[in-house]
Structure formats: structure tokens, C-alpha cells
Protein backbone atom coordinates (compact mmCIF):
# COMPACT_ATOMS: atom_id res chain seq x y z
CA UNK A 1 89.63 92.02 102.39
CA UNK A 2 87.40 90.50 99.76
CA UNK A 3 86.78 94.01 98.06
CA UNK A 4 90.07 94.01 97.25
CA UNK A 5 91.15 94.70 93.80
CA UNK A 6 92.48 91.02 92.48
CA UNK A 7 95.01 92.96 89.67
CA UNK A 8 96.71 94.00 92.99
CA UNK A 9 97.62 96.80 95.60
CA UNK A 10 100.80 99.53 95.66
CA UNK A 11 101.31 101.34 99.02
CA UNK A 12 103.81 103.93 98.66
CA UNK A 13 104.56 105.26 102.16
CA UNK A 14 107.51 107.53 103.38
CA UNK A 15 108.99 106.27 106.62
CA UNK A 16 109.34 109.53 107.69
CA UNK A 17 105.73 110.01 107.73
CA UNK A 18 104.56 112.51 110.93
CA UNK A 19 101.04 112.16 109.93
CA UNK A 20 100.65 108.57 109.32
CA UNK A 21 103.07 106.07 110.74
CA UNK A 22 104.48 103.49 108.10
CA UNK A 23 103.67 101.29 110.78
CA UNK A 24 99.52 101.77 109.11
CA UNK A 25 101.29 100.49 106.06
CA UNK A 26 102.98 97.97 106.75
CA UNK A 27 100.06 96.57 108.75
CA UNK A 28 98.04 96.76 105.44
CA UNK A 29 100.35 95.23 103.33
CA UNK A 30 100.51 91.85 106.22
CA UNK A 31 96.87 91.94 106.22
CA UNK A 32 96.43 92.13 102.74
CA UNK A 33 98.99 88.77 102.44
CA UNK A 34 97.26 87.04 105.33
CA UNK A 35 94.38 87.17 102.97
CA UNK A 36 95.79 85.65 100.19
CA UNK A 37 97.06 88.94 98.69
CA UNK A 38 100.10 90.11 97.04
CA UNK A 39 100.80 93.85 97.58
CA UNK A 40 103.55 95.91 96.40
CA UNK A 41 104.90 98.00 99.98
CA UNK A 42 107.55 100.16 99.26
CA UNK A 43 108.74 102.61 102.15
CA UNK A 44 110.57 105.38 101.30
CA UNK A 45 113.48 106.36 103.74
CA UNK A 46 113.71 110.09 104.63
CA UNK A 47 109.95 110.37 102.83
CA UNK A 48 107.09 112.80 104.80
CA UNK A 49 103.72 113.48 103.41
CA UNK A 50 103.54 114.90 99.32
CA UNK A 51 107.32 113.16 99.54
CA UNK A 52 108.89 115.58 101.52
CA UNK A 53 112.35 114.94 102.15
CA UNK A 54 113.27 113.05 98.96
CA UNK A 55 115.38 113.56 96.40
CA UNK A 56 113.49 114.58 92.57
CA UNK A 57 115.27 111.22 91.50
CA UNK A 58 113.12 109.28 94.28
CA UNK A 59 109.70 111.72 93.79
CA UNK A 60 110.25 110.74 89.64
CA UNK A 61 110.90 106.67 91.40
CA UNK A 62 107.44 107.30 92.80
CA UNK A 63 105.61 108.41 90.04
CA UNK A 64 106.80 105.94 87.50
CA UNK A 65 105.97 103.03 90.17
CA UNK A 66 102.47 104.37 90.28
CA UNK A 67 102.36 104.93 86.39
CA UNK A 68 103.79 101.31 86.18
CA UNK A 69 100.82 99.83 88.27
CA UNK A 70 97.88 101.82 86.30
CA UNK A 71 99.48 100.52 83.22
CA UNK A 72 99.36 96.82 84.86
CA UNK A 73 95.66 97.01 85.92
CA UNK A 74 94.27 98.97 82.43
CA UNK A 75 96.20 95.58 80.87
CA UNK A 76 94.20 93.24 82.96
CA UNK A 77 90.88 94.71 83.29
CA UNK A 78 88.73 93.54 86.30
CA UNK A 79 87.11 89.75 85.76
């Protein structure tokens, strides 16, 4: 966990995930804090992979959280 970016981590995940279980993120997001991090998890109920299942209001949710965080980290460049 030291390669990770200090400006932060977002893991978007839908809980309805048949791929890859939210479970993955979740376990990311407590490793990540046991290591002194502070990531943003957000699981999406009713969300599959590309966002299946959600609503345009909760795709356009996604996108502006990710938008949101790129904005963050171009604000506070990497020490």
C-alpha cells in the first residue's frame, strides 16, 4: 500500500456486480484504511458492470463523482 496515491482513492462498485463481487471492494477500501488511507467506497445498489441496472440519474451520480475526484487530484498535484 505505499504506492498508493496520497491525494486519495474512489472505488465505484455496483453491488450487483456478477463479475466482480463488491466484496473485492470493500476489501480494498479496509485495506487501504488499515494502512493509514482514506478512500472514498461507494456501492451502488442494483449496479452490474458499465452500470447496468441503474437509473441515468445514478450513471450521471457516477460520472460527476469521478469528475469531482480528477478535479481534486489536478488541484493537489503529487508531492
Amino acid at each position: 500500500m505505499s504506492r498508493v496515491d496520497p491525494r486519495g482513492t474512489l472505488i465505484l462498485h455496483g453491488a450487483d456486480d456478477a463479475l466482480v463481487p463488491a466484496r473485492q471492494s470493500i476489501r480494498l477500501a479496509e485495506a487501504l484504511r488499515s494502512a493509514g488511507h482514506h478512500p472514498d467506497l461507494c456501492l451502488l445498489p442494483g449496479g452490474n458492470q458499465l452500470w447496468v441496472g441503474l437509473s441515468d440519474e445514478e450513471v450521471e451520480d457516477c460520472y460527476s463523482r469521478t469528475l469531482g475526484f480528477l478535479r481534486r487530484c489536478a488541484d493537489h498535484p503529487e508531492p
